[in-house]
PDB file of N, CA and C in Angstrom:
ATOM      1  N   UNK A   1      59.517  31.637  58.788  1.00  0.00           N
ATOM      2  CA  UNK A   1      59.729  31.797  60.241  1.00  0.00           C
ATOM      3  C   UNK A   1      58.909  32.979  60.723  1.00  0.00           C
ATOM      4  N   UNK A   2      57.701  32.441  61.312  1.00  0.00           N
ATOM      5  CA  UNK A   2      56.757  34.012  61.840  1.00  0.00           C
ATOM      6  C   UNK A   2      57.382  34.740  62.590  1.00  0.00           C
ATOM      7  N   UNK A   3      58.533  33.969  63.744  1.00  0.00           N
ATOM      8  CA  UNK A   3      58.964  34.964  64.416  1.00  0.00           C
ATOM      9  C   UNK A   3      59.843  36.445  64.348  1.00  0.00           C
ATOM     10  N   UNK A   4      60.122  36.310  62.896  1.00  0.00           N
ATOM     11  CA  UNK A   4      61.339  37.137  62.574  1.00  0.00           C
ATOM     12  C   UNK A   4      59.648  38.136  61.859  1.00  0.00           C
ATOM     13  N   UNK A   5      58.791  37.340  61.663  1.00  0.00           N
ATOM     14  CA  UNK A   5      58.130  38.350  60.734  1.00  0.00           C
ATOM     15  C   UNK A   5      57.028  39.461  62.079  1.00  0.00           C
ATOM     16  N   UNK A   6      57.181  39.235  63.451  1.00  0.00           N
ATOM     17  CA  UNK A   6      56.622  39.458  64.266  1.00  0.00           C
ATOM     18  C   UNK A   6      57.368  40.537  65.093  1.00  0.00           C
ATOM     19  N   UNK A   7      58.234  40.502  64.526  1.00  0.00           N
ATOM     20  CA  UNK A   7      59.541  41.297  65.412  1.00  0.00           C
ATOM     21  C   UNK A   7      60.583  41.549  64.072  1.00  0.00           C
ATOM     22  N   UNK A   8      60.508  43.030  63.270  1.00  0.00           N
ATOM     23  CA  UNK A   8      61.149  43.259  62.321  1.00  0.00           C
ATOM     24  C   UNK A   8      62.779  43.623  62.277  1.00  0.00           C
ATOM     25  N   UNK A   9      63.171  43.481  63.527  1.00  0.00           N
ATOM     26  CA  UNK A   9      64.696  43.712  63.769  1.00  0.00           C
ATOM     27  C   UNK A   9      65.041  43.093  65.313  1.00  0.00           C
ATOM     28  N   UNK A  10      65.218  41.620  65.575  1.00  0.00           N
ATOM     29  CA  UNK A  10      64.703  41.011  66.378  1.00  0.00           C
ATOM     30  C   UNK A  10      66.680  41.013  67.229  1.00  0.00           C
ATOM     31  N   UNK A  11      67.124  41.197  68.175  1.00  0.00           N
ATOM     32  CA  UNK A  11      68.357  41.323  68.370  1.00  0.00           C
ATOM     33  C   UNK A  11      69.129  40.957  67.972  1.00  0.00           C
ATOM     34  N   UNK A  12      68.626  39.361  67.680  1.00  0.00           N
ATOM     35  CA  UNK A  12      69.633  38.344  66.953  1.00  0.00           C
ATOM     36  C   UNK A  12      69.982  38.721  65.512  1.00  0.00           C
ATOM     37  N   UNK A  13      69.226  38.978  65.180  1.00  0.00           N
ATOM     38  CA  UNK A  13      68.932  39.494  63.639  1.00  0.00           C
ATOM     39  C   UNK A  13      69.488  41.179  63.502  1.00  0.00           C
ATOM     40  N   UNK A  14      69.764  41.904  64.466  1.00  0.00           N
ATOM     41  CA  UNK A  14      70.374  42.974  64.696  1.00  0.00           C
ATOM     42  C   UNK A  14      72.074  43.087  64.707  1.00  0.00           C
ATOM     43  N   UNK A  15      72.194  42.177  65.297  1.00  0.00           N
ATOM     44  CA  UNK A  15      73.698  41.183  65.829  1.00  0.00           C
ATOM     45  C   UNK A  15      74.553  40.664  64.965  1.00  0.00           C
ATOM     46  N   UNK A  16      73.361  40.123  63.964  1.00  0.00           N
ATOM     47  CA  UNK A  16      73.937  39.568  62.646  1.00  0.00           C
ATOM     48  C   UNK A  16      74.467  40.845  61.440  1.00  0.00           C
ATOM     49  N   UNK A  17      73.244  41.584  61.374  1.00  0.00           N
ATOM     50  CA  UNK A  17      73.367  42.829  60.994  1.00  0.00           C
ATOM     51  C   UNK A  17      74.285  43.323  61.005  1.00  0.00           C
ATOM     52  N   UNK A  18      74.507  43.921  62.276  1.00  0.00           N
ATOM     53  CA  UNK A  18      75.590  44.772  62.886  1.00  0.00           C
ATOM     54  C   UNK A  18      77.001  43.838  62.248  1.00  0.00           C
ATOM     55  N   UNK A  19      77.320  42.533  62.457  1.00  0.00           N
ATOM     56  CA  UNK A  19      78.434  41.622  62.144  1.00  0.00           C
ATOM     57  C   UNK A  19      78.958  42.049  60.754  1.00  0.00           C
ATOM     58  N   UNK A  20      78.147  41.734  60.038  1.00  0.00           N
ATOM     59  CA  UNK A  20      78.054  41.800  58.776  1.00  0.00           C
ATOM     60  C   UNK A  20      78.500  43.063  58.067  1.00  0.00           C
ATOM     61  N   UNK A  21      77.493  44.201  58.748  1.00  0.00           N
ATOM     62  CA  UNK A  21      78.309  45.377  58.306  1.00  0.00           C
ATOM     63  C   UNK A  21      79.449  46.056  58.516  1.00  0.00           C
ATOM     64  N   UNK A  22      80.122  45.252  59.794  1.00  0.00           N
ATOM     65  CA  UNK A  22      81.203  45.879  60.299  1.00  0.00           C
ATOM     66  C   UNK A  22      82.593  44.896  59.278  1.00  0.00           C
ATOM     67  N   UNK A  23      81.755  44.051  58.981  1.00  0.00           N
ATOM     68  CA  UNK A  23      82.913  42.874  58.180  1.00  0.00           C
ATOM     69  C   UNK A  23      83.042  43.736  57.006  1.00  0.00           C
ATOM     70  N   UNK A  24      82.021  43.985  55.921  1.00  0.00           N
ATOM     71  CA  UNK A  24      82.102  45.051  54.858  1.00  0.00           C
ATOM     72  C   UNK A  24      82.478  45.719  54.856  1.00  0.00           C
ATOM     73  N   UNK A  25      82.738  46.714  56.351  1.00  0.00           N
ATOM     74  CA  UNK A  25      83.175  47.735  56.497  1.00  0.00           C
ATOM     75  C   UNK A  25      85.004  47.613  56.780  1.00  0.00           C
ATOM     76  N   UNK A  26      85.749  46.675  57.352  1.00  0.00           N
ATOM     77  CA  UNK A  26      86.625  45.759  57.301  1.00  0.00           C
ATOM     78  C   UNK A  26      87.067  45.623  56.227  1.00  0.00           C
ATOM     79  N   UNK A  27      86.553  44.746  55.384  1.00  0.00           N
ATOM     80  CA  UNK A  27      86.575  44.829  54.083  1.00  0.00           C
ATOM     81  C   UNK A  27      87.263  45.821  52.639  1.00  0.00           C
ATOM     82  N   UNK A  28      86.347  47.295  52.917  1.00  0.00           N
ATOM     83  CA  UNK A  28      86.799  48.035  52.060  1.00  0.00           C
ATOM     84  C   UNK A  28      87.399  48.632  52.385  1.00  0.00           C
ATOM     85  N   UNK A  29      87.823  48.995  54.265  1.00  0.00           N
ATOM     86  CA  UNK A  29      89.403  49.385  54.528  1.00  0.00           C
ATOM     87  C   UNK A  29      90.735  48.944  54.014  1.00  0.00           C
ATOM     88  N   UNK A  30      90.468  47.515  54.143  1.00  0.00           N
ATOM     89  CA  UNK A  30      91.761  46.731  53.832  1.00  0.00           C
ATOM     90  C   UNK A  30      91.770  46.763  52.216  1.00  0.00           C
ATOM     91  N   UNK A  31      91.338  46.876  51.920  1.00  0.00           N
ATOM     92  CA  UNK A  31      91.213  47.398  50.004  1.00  0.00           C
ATOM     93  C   UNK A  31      91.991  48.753  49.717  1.00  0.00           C
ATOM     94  N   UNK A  32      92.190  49.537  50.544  1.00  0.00           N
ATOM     95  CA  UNK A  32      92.392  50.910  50.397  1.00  0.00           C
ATOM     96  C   UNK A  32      91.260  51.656  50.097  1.00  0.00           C
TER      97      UNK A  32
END
């Protein structure tokens, strides 16, 4: 996909990012 390679942190792809780390971060709270 060139477009992601044209734009290295493209919002959507920021969004996802951001999702993701906040889930992990979610994650190892609820772990203790």
């Amino acid at each position: 996909n060139t477009h992601f390679k044209a734009e290295p942190m493209s919002a959507v792809q920021y969004d996802i990012y951001e999702a993701g780390g906040l889930f992990n971060y979610g994650k190892r709270i609820s772990k203790g």
